[in-house]
Structure formats: structure tokens, C-alpha cells
Protein backbone atom coordinates (compact mmCIF):
# COMPACT_ATOMS: atom_id res chain seq x y z
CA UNK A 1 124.52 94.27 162.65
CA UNK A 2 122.07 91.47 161.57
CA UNK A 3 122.68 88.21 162.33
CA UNK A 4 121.45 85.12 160.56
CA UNK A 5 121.30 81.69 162.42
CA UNK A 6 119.34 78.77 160.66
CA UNK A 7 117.49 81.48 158.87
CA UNK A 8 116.35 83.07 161.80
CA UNK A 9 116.79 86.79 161.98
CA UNK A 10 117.82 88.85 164.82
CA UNK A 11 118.60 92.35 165.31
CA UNK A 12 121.06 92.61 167.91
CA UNK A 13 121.27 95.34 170.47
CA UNK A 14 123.56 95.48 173.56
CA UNK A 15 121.89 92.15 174.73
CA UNK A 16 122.58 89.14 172.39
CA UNK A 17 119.92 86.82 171.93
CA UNK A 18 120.38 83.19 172.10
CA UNK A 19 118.62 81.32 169.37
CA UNK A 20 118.00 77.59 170.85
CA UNK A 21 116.97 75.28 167.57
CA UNK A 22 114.85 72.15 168.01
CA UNK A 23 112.80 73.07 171.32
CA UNK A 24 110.92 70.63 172.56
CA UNK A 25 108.37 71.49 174.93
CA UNK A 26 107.74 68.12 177.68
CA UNK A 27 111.60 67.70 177.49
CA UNK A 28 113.34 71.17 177.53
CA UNK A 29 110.70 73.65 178.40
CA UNK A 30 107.86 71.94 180.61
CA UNK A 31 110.76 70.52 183.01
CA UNK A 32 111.78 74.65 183.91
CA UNK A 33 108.48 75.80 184.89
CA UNK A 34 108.00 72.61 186.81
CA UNK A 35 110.92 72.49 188.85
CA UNK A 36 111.58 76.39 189.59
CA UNK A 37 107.80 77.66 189.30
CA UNK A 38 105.49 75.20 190.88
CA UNK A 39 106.63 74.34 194.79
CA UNK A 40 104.34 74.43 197.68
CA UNK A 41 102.37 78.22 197.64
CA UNK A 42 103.26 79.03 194.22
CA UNK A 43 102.05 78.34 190.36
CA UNK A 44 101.13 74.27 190.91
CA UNK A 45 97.83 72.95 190.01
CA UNK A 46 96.68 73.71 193.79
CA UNK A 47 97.78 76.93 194.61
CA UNK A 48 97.34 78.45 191.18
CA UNK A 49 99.43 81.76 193.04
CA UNK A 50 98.28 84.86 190.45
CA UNK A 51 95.96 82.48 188.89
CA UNK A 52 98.91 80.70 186.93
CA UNK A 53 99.24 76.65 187.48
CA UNK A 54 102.89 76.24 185.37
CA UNK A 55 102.47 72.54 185.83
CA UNK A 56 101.21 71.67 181.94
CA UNK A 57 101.43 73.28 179.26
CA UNK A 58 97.42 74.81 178.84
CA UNK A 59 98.54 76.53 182.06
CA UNK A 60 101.52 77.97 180.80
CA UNK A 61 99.73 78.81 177.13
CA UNK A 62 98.26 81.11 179.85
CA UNK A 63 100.83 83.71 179.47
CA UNK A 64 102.34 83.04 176.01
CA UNK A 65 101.50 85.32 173.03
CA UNK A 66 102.66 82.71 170.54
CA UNK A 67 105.59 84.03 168.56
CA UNK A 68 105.67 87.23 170.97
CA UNK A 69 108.15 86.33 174.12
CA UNK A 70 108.37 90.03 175.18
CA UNK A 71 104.57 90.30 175.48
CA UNK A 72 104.38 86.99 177.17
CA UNK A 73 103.50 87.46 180.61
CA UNK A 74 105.68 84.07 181.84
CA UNK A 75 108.63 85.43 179.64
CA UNK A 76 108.66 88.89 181.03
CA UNK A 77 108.44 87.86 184.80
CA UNK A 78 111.69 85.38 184.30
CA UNK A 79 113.78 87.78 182.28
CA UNK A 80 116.31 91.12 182.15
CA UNK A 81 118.58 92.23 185.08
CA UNK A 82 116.08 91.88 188.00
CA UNK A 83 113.18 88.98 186.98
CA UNK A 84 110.38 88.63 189.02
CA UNK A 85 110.47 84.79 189.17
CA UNK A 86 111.50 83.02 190.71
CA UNK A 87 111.15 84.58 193.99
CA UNK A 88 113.65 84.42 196.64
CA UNK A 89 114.89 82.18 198.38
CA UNK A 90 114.95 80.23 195.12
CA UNK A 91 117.38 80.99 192.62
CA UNK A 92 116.86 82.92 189.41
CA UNK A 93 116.84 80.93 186.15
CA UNK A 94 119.57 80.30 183.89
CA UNK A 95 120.51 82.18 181.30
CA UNK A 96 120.19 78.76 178.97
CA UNK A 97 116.93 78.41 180.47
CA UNK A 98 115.38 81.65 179.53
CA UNK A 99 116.72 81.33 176.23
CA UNK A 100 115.15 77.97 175.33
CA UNK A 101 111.62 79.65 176.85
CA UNK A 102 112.26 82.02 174.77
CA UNK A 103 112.75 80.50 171.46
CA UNK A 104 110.05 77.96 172.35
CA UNK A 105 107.67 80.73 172.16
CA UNK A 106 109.08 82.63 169.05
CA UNK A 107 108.79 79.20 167.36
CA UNK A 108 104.72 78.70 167.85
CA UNK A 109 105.19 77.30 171.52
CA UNK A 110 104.08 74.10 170.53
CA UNK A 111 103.14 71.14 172.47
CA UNK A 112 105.74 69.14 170.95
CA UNK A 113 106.94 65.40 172.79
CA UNK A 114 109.32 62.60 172.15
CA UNK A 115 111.62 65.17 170.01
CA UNK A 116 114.45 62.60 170.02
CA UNK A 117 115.44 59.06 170.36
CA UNK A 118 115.39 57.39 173.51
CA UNK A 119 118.75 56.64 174.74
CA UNK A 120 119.13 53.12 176.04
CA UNK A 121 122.59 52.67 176.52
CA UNK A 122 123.42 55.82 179.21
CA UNK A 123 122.03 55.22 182.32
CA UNK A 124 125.21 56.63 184.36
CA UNK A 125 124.86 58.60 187.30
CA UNK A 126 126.75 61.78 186.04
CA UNK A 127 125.49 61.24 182.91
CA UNK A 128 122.19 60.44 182.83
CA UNK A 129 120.22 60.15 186.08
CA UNK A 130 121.08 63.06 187.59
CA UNK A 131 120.72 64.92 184.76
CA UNK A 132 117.28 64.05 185.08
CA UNK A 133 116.89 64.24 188.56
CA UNK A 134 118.41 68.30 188.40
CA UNK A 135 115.98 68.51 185.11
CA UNK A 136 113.06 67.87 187.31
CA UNK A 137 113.64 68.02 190.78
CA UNK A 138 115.80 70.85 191.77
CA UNK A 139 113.29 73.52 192.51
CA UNK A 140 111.50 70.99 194.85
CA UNK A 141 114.40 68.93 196.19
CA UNK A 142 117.13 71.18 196.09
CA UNK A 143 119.15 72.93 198.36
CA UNK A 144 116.64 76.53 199.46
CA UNK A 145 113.73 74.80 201.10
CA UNK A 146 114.09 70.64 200.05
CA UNK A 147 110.77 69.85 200.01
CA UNK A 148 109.55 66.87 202.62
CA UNK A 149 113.11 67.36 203.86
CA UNK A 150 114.43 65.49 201.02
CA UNK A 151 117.59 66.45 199.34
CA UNK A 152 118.27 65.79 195.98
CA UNK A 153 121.04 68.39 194.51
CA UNK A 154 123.89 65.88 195.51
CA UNK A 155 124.57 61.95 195.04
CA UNK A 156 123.50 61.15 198.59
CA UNK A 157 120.80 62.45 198.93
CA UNK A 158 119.31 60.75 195.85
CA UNK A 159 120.65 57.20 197.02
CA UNK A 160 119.00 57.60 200.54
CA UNK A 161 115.84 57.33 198.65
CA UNK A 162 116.55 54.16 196.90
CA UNK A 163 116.40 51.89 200.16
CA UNK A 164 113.09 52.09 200.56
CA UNK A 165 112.02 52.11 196.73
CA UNK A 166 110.83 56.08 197.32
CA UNK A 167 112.61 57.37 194.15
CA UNK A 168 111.82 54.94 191.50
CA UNK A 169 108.03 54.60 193.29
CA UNK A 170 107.36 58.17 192.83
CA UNK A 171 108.58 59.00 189.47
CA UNK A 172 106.67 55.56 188.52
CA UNK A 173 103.62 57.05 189.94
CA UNK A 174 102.60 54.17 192.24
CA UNK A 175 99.80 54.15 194.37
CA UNK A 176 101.49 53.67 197.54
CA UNK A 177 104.48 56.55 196.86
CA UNK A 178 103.74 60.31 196.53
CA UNK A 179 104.17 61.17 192.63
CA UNK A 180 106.61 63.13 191.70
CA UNK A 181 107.32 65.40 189.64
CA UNK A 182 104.50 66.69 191.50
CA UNK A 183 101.10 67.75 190.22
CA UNK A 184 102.29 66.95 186.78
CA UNK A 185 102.79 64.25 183.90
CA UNK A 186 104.84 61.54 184.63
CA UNK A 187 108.43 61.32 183.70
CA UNK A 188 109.18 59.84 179.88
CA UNK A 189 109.11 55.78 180.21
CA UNK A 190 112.08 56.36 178.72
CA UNK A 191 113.71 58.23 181.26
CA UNK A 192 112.02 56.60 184.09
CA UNK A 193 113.49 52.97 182.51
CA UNK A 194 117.16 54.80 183.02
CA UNK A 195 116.79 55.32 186.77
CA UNK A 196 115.49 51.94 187.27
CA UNK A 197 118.23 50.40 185.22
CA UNK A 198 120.89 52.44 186.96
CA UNK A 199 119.13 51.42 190.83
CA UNK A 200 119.18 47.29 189.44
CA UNK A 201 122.40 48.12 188.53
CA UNK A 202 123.71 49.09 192.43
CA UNK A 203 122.93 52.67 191.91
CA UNK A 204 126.86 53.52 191.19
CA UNK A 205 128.46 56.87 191.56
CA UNK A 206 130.03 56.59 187.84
């Protein structure tokens, strides 16, 4: 049966393929490989584990065939039944996740940024901060191996670093905090101005 979605054409077999329009790569693609391929002893800018450093996106092009995500090396270690990566104890990527990788590369892969408007007007904790702070910080700071001990898959454990200004200092990238997302770019100003509102704000759990 062939399929046509925004004139995109697939031939489907006993696996569907997910076609994921309007992929942009430092919002939806750069934030998967950061947070579930780059913790201590794997593909960061330091350890480079198998050579690959999945913390920007001339390390990634790495293992991208442009327009070819079955001959991509990064595609074919994250996808079918039993993926490679990421290894245990962390858990496997979503199947949303893979998609979007997936279409980002059968679309040219580019280097695309700033893909839509800036939202100034949600800066919620359930619908906006921790969206961000599961975007980017869940491989790190989640619930297998919390880096630095610090927990942030729940509400708590992202308001006991507010006290001390160790949330909004790293994602500002301040000279005196440890910068986070690690080894990578800094957070969009526009994203990083939503955590700060919500903190001035008293950090609620709305």
C-alpha cells in the first residue's frame, strides 16, 4: 500500500514509519543525543566513546548519510527491536524520538535553529519548564545514575536546586556554576528566560 503524507512517499512494510514534518535540529533533534547519548564515559566532547562526541551537530553529521537513515551509523545503533544505544542502565529511546531522528535525516539533516516563535506567555511548571528540563536533562539528571547526585525527573528535585541559584546558574552558563546542558550550546535565551520567569515567579507547582 503506498502512503502519501505531505508529499512524502513511503512504502510500508510490517513496520509503519512515522513521518515527523518541520524538524528542527537544536530544538527537537540535538536535545536527544544530548540528554540520552552524552553522560559521563560515553559520546560527550571528552570521552568521544567509539570516536563519536553527540554533543553538536558536526559530531553527529559523523554518522549521518544525509537523506539515508538506514545507512546512518547513529540511526542504526538507536533503532529496531534490540538498539544498541543507549546502553543499559539507561533507557532505550522513544519511539517519537527515533522517528523525528529519523525524518531529520531523510530531510537533509540540516542545521536548522529558532524553527518557531518564542513563547512568552507559558512559563508553567507542567507546561513549560519541565518540559524543558526532561528535553535536556533526563539522561544526565534522571532517575538510572543522576549525575552529581542530582535528581531532576520529578518537581522536587528541580526546586532543591533553585535555593542556591544552581539551576538557573548553570543553564545561564555562569562562571561560578557548572554549565549545563553539559559540554554543549547553551539553552535557547528563550527558553532559559522561561525558567527564570517561572523561579521570580515562586517556582509554583502549576
Amino acid at each position: 500500500m503506498l502512503i502519501v503524507i505531505s508529499g512524502v512517499f513511503s512504502l510500508t512494510t510490517c513496520t509503519k514509519d512515522v513521518y515527523v514534518p518541520n524538524t528542527c535540529f537544536k530544538e527537537d533533534i540535538l536535545p536527544i543525543f544530548v540528554s540520552n547519548c552524552t553522560m559521563s564515559g560515553c559520546h560527550n566532547s571528552i570521552d568521544k566513546k567509539e570516536g563519536y562526541d553527540l554533543s553538536s551537530y558536526d559530531g553527529i553529521m559523523k554518522g549521518v548519510k544525509v537523506g539515508k537513515p538506514n545507512s546512518s551509523e547513529v540511526f542504526h545503533s538507536i533503532s529496531g527491536n534490540n538498539p544498541e544505544m543507549p546502553a543499559k542502565p539507561y533507557p532505550k529511546l522513544s519511539k517519537e524520538d527515533v522517528a523525528k531522528i529519523k525524518s531529520w535525516i531523510q530531510m537533509g539533516a540540516k542545521n536548522s535553529s529558532n524553527c518557531s516563535d518564542c513563547d512568552t506567555t507559558n512559563y508553567t511548571y507542567s507546561g513549560r519548564v519541565s518540559v524543558i528540563i526532561q528535553t535536556w536533562c533526563k539522561g544526565c539528571h534522571g532517575t538510572a545514575s543522576p549525575g552529581g547526585g542530582i535528581n531532576l525527573s520529578n518537581y522536587a528535585g528541580v526546586v532543591s536546586t533553585i535555593p542556591n541559584n544552581q539551576l538557573l546558574g548553570s543553564i545561564k552558563h555562569l562562571s561560578t556554576f557548572s554549565a549545563m546542558p553539559k559540554g554543549t550550546a547553551q539553552l535557547s535565551q528563550c527558553d532559559v528566560d522561561a525558567v527564570e520567569k517561572w523561579i521570580n515567579a515562586g517556582f509554583p507547582n502549576n
